[in-house]
Protein backbone atom coordinates (compact mmCIF):
# COMPACT_ATOMS: atom_id res chain seq x y z
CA UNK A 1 0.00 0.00 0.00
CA UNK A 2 3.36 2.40 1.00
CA UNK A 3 4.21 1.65 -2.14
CA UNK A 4 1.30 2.29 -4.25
CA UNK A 5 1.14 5.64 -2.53
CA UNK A 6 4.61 6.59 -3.69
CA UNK A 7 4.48 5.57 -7.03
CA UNK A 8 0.80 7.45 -7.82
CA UNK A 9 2.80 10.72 -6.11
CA UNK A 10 5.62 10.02 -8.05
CA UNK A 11 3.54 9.83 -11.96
CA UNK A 12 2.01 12.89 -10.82
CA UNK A 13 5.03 14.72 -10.07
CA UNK A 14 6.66 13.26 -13.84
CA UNK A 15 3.08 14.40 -15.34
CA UNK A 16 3.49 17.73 -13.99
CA UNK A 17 6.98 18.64 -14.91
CA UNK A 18 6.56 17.71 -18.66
CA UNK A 19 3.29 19.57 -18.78
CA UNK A 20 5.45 22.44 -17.46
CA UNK A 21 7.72 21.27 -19.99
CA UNK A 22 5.21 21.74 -22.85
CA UNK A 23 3.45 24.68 -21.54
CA UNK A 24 7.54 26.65 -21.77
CA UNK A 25 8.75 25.32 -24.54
CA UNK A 26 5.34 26.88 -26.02
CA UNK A 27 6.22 30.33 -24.62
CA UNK A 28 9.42 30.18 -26.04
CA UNK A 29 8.53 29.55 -29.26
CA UNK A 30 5.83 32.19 -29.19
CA UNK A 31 8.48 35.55 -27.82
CA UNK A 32 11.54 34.05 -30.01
CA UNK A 33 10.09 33.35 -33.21
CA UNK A 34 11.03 34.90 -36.22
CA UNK A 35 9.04 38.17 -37.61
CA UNK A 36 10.78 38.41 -40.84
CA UNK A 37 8.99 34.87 -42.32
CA UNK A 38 7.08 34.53 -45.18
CA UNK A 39 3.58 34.29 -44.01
CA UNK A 40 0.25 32.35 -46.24
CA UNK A 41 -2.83 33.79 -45.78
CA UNK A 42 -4.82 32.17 -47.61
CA UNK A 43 -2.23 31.77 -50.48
CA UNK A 44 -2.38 35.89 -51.21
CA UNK A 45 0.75 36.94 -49.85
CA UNK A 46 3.25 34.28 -49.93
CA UNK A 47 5.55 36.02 -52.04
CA UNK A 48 5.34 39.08 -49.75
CA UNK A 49 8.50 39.94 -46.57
CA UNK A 50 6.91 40.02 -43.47
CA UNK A 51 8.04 43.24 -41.82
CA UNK A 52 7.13 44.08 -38.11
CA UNK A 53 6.70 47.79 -37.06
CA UNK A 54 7.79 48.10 -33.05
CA UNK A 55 4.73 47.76 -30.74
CA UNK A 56 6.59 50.75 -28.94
CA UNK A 57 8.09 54.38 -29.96
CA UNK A 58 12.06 53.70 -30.49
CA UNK A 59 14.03 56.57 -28.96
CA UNK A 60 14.89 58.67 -31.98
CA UNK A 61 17.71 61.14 -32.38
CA UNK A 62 17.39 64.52 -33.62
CA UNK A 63 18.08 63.30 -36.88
CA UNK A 64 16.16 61.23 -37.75
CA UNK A 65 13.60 64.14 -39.13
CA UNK A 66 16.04 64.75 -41.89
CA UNK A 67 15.45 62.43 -45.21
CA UNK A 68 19.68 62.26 -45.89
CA UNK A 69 20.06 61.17 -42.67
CA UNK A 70 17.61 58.28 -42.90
CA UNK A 71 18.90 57.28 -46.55
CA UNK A 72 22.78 57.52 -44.85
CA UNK A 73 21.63 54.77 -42.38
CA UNK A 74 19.28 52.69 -44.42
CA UNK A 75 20.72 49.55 -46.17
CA UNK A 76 17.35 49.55 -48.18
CA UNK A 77 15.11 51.67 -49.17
CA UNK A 78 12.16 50.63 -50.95
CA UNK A 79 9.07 52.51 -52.63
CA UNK A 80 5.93 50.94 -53.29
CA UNK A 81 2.14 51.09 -53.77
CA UNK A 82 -0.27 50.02 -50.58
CA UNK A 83 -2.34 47.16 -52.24
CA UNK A 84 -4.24 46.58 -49.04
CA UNK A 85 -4.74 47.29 -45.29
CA UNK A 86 -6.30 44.88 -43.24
CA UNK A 87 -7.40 44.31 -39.37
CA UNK A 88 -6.78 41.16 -38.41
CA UNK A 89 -7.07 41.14 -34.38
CA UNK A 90 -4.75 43.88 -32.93
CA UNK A 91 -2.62 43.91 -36.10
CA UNK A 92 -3.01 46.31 -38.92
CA UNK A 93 -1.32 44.72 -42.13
CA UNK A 94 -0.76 46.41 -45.00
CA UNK A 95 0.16 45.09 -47.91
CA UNK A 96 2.40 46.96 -50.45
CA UNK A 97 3.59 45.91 -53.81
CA UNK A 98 7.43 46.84 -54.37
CA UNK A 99 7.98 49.58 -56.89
CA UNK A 100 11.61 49.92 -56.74
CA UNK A 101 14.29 49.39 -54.40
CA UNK A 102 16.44 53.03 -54.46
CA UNK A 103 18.79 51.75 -51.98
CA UNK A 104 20.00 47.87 -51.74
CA UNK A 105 19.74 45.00 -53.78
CA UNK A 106 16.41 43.34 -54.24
CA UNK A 107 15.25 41.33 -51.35
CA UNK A 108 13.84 38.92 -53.85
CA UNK A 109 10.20 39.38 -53.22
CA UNK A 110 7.55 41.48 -54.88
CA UNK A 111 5.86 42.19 -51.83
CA UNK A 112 6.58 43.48 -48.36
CA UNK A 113 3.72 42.66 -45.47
CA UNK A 114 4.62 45.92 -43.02
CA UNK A 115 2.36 44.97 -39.74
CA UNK A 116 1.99 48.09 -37.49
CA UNK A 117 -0.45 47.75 -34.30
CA UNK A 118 -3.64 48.86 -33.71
CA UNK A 119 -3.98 51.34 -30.72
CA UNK A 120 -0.64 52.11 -30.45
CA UNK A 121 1.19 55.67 -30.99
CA UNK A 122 3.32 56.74 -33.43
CA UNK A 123 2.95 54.25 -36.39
CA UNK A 124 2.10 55.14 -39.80
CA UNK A 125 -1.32 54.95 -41.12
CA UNK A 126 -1.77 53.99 -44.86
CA UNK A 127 -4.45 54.14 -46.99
CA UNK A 128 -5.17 51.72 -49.67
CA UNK A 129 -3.72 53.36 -53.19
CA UNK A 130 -0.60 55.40 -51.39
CA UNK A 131 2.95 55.25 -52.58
CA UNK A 132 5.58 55.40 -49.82
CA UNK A 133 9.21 54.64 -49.18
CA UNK A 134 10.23 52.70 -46.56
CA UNK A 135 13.90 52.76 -44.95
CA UNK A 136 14.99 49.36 -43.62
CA UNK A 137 18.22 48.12 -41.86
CA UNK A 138 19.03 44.33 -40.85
CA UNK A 139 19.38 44.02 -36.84
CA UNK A 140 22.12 41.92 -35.07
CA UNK A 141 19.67 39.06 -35.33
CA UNK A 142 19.12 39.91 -39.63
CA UNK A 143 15.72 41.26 -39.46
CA UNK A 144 14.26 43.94 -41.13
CA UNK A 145 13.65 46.42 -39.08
CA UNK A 146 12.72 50.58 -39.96
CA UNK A 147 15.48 53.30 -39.21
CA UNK A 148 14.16 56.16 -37.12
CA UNK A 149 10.96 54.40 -36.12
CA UNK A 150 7.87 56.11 -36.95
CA UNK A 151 9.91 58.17 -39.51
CA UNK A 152 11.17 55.23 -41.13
CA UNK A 153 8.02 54.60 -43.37
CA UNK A 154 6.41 57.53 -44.76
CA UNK A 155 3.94 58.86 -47.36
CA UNK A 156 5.24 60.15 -50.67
């Protein structure tokens, strides 16, 4: 009977740590994956770069309202029509066909998915029809990310 005791005790301690187990490994994978992936919906924009505007205002430096300074620090810059903006939860993602790159090779896709946040301050708002430019940089983990923040993507 001791016995039976310590061995139910015992499964339900194993059963517990690798449901902990599972229940991290899924938060893990959730705040490290990658935001730069091509993403299917529904088969319409799998040829499009998934870029990720930051959920919060970057710190910006003086410069950063001056258009050579942006294009000194961009390693792409890339103008392009918005095809579509859509809500889908809290994200806002517009779609944009690629133009022309003015700055940087081509990043081999004819469409960049730019995902901005609904509710929060200082993104850009697009309207379906715009052209824009975007300036990009690659991050120490080689993501896309904009230069100057909310002045990295504007309306032209």
């Amino acid at each position: 009977m001791l016995y039976d005791f310590f061995m139910n005790k015992i499964f339900s301690v194993i059963v517990l740590i690798a449901l902990l187990f599972v229940v991290g490994a899924g938060i893990f994978m959730v705040f490290n994956s990658d935001e730069n992936v091509l993403y299917d919906d529904d088969g319409e924009n799998e040829n499009a770069l998934v870029v990720r505007y930051p959920r919060a205002a970057a710190a910006l430096v003086p410069e950063c309202e001056r258009s050579d300074y942006r294009t000194g620090e961009a390693e792409y810059i890339i103008e392009g029509i918005v095809e579509e903006v859509g809500l889908f939860g809290e994200e806002i993602r517009n779609t944009i066909s690629i133009d022309d790159y003015m700055k940087g090779s081509s990043l081999g896709k004819d469409r960049i998915q730019l995902i901005t946040y609904n509710g929060v301050e200082d993104q850009p708002v697009f309207s379906e029809g715009e052209k824009i430019r975007l300036y990009l940089l690659r991050n120490s983990e080689g993501n896309l990310i904009f230069v100057c923040g909310e002045f990295g993507a504007e309306k032209i």
